[in-house]
N, C-alpha and C. Protein backbone atom coordinates (compact mmCIF):
# COMPACT_ATOMS: atom_id res chain seq x y z
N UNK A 1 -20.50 -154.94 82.14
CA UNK A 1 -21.66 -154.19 81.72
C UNK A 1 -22.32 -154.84 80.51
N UNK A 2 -21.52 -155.85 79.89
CA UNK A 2 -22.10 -156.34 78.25
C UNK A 2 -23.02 -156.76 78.55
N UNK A 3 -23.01 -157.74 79.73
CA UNK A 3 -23.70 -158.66 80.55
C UNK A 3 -25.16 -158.13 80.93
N UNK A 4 -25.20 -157.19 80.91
CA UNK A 4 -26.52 -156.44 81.61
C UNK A 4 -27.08 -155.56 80.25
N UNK A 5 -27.13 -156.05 79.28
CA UNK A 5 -28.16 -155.78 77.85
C UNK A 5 -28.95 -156.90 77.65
N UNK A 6 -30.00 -155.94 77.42
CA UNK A 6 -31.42 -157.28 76.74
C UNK A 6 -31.95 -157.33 77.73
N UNK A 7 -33.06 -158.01 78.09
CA UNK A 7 -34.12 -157.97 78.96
C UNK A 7 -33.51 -158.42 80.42
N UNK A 8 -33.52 -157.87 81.58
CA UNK A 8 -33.23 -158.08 82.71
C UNK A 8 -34.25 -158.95 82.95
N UNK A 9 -33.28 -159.94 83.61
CA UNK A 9 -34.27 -161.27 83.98
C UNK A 9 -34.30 -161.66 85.88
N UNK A 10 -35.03 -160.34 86.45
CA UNK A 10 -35.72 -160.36 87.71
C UNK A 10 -34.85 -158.84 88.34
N UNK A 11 -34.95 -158.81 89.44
CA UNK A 11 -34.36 -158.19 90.61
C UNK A 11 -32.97 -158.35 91.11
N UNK A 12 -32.80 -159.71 90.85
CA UNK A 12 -31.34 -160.17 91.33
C UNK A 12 -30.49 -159.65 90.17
N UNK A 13 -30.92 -160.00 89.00
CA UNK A 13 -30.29 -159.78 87.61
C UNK A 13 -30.14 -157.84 88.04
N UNK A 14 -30.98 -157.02 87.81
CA UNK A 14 -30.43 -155.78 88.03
C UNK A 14 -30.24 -155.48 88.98
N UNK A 15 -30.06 -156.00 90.22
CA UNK A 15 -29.19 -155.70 91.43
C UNK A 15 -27.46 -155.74 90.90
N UNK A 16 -27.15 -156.98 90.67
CA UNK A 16 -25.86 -156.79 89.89
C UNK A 16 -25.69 -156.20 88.86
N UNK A 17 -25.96 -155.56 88.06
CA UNK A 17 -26.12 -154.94 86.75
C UNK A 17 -25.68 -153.52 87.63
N UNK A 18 -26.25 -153.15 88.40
CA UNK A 18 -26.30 -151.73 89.07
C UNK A 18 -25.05 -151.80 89.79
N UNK A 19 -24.63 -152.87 90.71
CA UNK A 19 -23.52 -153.33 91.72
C UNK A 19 -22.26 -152.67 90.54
N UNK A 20 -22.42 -153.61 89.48
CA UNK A 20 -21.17 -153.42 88.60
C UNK A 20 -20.82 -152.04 88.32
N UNK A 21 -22.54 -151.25 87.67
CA UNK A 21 -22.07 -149.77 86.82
C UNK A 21 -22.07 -148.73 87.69
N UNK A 22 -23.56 -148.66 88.71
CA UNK A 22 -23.24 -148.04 88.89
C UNK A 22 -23.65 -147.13 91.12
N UNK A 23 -22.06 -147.24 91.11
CA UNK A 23 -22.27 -147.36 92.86
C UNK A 23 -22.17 -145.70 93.05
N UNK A 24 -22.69 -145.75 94.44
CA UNK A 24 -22.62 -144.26 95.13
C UNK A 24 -21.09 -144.06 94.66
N UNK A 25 -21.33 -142.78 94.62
CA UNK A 25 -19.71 -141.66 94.21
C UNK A 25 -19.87 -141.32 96.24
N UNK A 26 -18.75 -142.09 96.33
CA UNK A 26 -18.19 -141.86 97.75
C UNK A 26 -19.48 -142.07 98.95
N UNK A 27 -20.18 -143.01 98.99
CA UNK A 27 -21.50 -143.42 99.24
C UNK A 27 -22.32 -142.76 99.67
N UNK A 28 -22.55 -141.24 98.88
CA UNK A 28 -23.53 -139.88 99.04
C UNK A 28 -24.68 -139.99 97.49
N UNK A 29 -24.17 -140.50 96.32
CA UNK A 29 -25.10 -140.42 95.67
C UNK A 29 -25.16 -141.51 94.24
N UNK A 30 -25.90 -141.67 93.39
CA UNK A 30 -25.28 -142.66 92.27
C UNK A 30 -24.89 -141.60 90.65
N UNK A 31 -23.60 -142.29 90.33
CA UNK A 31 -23.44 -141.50 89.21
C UNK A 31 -24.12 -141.64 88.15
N UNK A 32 -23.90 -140.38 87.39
CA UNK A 32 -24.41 -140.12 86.89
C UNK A 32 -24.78 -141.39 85.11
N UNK A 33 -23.58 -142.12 85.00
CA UNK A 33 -23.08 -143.40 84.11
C UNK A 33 -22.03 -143.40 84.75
N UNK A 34 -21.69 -144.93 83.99
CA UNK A 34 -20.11 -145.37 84.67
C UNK A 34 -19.01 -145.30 83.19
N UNK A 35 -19.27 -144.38 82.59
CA UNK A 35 -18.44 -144.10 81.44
C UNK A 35 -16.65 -143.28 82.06
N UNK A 36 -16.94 -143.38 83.74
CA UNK A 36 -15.60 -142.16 83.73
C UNK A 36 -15.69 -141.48 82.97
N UNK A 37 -16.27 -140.47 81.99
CA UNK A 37 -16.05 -138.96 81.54
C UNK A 37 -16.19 -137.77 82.83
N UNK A 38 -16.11 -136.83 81.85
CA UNK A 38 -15.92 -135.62 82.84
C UNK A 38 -17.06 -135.12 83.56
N UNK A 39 -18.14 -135.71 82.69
CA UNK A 39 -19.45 -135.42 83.63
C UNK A 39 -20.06 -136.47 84.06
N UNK A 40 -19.38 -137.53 84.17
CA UNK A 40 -20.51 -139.26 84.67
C UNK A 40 -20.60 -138.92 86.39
N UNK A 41 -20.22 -138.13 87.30
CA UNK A 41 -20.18 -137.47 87.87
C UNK A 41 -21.03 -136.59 88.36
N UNK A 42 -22.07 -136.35 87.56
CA UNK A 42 -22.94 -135.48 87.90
C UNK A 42 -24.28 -135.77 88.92
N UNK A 43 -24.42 -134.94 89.77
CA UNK A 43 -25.60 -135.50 90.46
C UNK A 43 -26.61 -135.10 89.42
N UNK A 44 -27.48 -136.08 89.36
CA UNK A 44 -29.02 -136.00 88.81
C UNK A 44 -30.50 -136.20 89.46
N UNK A 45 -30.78 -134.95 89.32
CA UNK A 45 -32.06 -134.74 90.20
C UNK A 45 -33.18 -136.12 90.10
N UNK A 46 -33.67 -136.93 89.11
CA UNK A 46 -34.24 -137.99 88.71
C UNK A 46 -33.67 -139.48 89.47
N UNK A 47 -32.12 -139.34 90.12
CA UNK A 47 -31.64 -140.37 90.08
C UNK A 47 -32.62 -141.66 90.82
N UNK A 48 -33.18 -141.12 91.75
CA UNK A 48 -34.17 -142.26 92.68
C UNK A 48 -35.55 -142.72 91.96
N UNK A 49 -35.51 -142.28 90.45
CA UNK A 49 -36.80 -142.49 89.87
C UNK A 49 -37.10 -143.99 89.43
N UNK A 50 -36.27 -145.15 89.13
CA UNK A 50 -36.56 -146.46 89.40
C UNK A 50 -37.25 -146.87 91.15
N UNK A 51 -36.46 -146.32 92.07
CA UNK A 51 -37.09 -146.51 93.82
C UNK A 51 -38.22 -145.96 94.01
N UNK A 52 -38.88 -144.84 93.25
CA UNK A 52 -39.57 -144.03 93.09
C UNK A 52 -40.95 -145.12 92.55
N UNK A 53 -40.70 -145.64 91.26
CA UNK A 53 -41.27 -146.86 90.51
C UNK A 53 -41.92 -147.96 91.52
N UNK A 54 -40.44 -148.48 92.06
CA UNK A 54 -40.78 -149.52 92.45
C UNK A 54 -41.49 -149.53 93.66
N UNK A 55 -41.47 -148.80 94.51
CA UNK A 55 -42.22 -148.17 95.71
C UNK A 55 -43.33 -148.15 95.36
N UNK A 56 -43.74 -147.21 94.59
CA UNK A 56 -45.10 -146.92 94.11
C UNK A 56 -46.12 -148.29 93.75
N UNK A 57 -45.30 -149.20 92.99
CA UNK A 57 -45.67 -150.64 92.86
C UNK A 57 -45.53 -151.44 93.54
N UNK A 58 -45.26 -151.51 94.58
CA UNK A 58 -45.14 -152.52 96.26
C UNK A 58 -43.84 -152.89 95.62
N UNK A 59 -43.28 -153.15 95.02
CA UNK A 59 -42.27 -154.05 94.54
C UNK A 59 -40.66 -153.71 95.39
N UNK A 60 -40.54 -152.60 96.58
CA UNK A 60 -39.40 -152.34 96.79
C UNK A 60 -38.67 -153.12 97.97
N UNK A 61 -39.08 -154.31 98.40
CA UNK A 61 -38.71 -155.06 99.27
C UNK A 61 -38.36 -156.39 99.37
N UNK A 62 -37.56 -157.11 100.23
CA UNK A 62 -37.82 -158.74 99.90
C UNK A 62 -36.79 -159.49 98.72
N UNK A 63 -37.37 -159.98 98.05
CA UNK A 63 -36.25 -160.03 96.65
C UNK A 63 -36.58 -159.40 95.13
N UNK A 64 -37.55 -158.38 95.96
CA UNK A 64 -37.65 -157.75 94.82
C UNK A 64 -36.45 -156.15 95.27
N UNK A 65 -36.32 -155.87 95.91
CA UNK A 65 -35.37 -155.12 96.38
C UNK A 65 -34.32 -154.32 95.50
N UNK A 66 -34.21 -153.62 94.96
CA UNK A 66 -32.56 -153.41 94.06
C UNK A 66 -31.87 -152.29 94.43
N UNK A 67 -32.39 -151.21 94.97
CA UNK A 67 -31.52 -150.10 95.62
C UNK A 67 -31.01 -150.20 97.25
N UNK A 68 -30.28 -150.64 98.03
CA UNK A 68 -30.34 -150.28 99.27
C UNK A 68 -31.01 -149.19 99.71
N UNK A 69 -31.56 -149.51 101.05
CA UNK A 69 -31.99 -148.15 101.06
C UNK A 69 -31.28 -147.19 102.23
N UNK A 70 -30.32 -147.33 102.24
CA UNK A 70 -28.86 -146.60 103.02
C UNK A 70 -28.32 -145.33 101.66
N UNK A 71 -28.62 -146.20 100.76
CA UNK A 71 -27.48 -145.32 99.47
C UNK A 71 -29.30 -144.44 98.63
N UNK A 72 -30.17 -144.71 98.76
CA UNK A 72 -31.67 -144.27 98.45
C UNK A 72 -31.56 -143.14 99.50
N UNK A 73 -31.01 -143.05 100.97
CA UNK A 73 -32.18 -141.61 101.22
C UNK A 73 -30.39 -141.03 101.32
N UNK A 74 -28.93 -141.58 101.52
CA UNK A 74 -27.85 -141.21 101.49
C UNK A 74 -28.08 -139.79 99.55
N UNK A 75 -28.63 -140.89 98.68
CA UNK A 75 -28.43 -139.87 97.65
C UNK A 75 -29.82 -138.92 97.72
N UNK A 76 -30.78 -138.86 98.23
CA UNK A 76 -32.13 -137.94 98.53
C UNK A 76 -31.32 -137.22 99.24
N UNK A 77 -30.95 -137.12 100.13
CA UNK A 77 -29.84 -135.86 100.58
C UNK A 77 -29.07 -135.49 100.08
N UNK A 78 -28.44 -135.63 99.38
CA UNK A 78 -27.29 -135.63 97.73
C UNK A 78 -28.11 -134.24 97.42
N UNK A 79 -29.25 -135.04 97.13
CA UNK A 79 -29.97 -134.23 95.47
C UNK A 79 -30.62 -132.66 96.23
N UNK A 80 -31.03 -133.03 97.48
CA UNK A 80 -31.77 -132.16 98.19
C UNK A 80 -30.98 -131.23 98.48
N UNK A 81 -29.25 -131.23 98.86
CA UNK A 81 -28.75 -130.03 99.12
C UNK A 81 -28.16 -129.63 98.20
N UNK A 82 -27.59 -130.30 96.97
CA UNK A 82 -27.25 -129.84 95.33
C UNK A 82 -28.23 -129.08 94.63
N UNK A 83 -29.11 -130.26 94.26
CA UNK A 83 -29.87 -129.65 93.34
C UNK A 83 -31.48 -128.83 93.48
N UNK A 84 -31.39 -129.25 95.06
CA UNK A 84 -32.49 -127.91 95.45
C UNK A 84 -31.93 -126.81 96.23
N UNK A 85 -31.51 -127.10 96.85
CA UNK A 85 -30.89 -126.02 98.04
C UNK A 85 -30.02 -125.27 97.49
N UNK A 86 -28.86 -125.59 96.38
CA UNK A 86 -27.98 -125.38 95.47
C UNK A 86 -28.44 -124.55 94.54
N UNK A 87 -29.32 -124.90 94.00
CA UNK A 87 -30.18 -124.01 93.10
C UNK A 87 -30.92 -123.10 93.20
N UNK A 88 -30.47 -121.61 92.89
CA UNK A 88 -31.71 -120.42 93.44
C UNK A 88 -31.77 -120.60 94.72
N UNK A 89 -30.97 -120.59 95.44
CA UNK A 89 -31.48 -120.94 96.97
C UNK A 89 -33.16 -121.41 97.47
N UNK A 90 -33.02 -123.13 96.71
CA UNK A 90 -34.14 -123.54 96.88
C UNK A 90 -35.55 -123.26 96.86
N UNK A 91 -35.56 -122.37 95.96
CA UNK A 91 -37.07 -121.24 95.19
C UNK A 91 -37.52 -122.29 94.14
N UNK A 92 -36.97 -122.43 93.38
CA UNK A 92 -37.31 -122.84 92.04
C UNK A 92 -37.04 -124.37 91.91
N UNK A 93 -37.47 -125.05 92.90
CA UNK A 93 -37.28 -127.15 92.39
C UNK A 93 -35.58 -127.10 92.15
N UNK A 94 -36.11 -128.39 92.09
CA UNK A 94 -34.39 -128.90 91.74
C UNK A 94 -34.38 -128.88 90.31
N UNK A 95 -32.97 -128.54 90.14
CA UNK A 95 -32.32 -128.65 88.68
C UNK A 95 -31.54 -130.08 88.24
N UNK A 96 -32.00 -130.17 87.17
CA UNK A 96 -31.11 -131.88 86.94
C UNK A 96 -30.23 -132.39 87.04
N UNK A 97 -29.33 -131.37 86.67
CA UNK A 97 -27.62 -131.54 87.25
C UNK A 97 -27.07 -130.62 87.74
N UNK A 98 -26.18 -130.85 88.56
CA UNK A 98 -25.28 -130.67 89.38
C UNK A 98 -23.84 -131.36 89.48
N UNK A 99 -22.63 -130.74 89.54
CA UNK A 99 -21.55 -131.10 89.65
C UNK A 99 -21.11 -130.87 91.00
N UNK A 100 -20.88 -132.05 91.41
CA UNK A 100 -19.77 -132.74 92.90
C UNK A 100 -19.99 -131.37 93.42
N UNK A 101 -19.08 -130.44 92.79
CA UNK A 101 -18.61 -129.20 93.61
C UNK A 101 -19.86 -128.14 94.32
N UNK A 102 -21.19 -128.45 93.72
CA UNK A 102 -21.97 -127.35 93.90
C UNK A 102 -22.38 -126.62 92.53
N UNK A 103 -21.36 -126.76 91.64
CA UNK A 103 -21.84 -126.15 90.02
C UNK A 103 -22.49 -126.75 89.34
N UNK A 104 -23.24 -125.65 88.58
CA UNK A 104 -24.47 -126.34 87.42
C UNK A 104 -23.76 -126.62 86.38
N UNK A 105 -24.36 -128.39 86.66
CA UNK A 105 -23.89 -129.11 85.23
C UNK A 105 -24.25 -127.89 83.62
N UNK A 106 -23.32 -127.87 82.66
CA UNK A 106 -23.94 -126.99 81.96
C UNK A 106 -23.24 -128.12 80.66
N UNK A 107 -23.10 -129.22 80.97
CA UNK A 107 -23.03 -130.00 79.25
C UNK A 107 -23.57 -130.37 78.97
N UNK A 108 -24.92 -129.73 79.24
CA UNK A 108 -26.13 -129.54 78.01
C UNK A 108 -27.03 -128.81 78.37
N UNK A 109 -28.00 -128.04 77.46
CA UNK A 109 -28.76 -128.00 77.95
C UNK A 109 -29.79 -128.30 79.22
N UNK A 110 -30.52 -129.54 79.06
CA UNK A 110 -31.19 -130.26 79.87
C UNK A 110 -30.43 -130.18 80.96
N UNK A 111 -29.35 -130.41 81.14
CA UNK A 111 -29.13 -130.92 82.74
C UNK A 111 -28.87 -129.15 83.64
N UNK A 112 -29.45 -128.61 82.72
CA UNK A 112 -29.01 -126.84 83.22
C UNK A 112 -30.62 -126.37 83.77
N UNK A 113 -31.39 -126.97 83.62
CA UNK A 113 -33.04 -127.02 83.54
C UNK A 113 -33.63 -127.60 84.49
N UNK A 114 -34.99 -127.18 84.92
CA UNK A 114 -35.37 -127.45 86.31
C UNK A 114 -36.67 -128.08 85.44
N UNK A 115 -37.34 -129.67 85.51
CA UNK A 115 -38.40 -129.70 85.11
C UNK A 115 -39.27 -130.12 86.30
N UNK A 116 -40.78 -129.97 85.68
CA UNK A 116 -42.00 -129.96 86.82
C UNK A 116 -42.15 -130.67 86.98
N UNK A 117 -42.03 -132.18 85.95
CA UNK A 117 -42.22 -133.27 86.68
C UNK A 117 -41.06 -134.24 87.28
N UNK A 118 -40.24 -133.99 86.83
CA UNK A 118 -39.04 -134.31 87.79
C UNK A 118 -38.90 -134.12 88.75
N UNK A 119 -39.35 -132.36 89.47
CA UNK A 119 -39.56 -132.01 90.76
C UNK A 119 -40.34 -132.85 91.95
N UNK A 120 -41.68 -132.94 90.99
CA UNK A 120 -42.68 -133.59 92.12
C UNK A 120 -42.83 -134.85 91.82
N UNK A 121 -42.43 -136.08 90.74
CA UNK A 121 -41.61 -136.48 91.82
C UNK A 121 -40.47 -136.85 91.90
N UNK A 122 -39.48 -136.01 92.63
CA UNK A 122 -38.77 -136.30 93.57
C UNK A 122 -39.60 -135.83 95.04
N UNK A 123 -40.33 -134.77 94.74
CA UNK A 123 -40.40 -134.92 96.40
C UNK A 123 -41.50 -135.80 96.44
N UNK A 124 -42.17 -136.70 95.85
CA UNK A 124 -43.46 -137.55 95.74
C UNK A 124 -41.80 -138.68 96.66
N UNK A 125 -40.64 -139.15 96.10
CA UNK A 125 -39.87 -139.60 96.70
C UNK A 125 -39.42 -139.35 98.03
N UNK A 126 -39.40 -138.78 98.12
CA UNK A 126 -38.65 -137.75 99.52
C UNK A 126 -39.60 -138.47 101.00
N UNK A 127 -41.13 -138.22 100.05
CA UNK A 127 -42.07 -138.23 101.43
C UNK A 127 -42.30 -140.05 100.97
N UNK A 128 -41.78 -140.84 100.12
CA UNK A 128 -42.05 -141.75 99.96
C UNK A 128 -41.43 -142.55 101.35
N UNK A 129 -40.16 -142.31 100.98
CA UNK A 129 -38.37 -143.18 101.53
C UNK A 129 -38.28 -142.01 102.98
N UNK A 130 -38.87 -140.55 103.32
CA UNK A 130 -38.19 -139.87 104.67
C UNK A 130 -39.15 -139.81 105.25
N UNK A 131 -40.41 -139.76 104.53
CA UNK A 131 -41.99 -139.77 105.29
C UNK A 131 -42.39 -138.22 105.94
N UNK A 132 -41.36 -137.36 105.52
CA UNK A 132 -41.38 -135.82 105.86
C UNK A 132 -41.82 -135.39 104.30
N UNK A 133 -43.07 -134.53 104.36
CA UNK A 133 -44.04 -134.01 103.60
C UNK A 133 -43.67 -132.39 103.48
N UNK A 134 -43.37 -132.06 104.77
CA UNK A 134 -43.52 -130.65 104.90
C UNK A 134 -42.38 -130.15 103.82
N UNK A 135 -40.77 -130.43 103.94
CA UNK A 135 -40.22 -130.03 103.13
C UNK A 135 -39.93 -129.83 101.98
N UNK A 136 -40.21 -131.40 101.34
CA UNK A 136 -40.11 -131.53 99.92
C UNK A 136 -40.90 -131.03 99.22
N UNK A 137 -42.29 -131.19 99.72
CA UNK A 137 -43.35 -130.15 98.79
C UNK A 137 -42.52 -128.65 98.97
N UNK A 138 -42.60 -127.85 100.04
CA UNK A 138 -42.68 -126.46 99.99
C UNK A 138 -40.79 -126.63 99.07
N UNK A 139 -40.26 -127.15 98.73
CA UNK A 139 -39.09 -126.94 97.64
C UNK A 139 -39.73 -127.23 96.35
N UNK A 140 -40.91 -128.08 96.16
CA UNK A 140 -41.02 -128.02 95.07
C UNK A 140 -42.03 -127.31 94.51
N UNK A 141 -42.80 -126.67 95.65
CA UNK A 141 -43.72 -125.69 95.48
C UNK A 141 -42.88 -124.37 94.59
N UNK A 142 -41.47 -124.29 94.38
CA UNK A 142 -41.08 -123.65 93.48
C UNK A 142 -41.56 -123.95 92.27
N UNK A 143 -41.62 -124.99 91.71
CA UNK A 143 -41.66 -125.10 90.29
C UNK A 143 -43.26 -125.41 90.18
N UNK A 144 -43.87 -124.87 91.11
CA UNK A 144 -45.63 -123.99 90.90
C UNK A 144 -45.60 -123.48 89.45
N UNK A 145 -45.19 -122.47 89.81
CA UNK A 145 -45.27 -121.60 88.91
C UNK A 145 -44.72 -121.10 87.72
N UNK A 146 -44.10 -122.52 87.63
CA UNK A 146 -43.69 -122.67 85.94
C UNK A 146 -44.05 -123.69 85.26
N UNK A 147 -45.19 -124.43 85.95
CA UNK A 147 -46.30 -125.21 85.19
C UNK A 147 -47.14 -125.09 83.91
């Protein structure tokens, strides 16, 4: 990991950087850090927000590439039945964390919290990487109304 401080120098450079820290937890989602603590573990609603980036910027293909995209819609299903479906029975957006089991991360604040723009996008993701519109909006059409 020392190895991967200071300016990442291309795609290949943080492809391995990521390889090393940090891989799908049982190849459903990416952890949360690779610190092994008690919560590196946590699913995080944000996690696809670099694929999210790079998509948006043509940049997600080729050798510019850095997420598979097996372990990209593997953890969009992660997050979608944790931290939306999991949450409020999918009323209110996804919440930031989530623990393995189905429980709300609660070591901290923040990860106990549902934000608006985290919500949309993830599902701005969802319809990016599944190309299905209908669902991800009407889940995040929860967090309407706490705009």
């Amino acid at each position: 990991m020392a190895g991967c401080r200071g300016p990442v120098g291309g795609a290949a450079r943080g492809r391995d950087c990521l390889a090393d820290s940090l891989v799908p937890t049982a190849g459903k989602y990416y952890n949360y850090d690779s610190s092994g603590g008690p919560f590196s573990s946590t699913v995080m609603s944000d996690q696809c927000a670099g694929q999210w980036f790079l998509r948006a910027s043509g940049l997600d293909q080729g050798e510019f590439q850095v997420f598979p995209r097996s372990h990209v819609l593997s953890a969009l299903k992660t997050i979608f039945e944790l931290n939306v479906m999991g949450f409020a029975n999918g009323t209110m957006g996804a919440v930031n964390g989530m623990r393995p089991d189905g429980s709300l991360d609660t070591s901290s604040v923040q990860s106990s919290e549902a934000w608006v723009g985290v919500v949309y996008a993830l599902a701005a993701t969802m319809i990016q990487e599944v190309g299905v519109a209908r669902r991800p909006l009407a889940r995040a059409g929860g967090a309407r109304g706490r705009a």
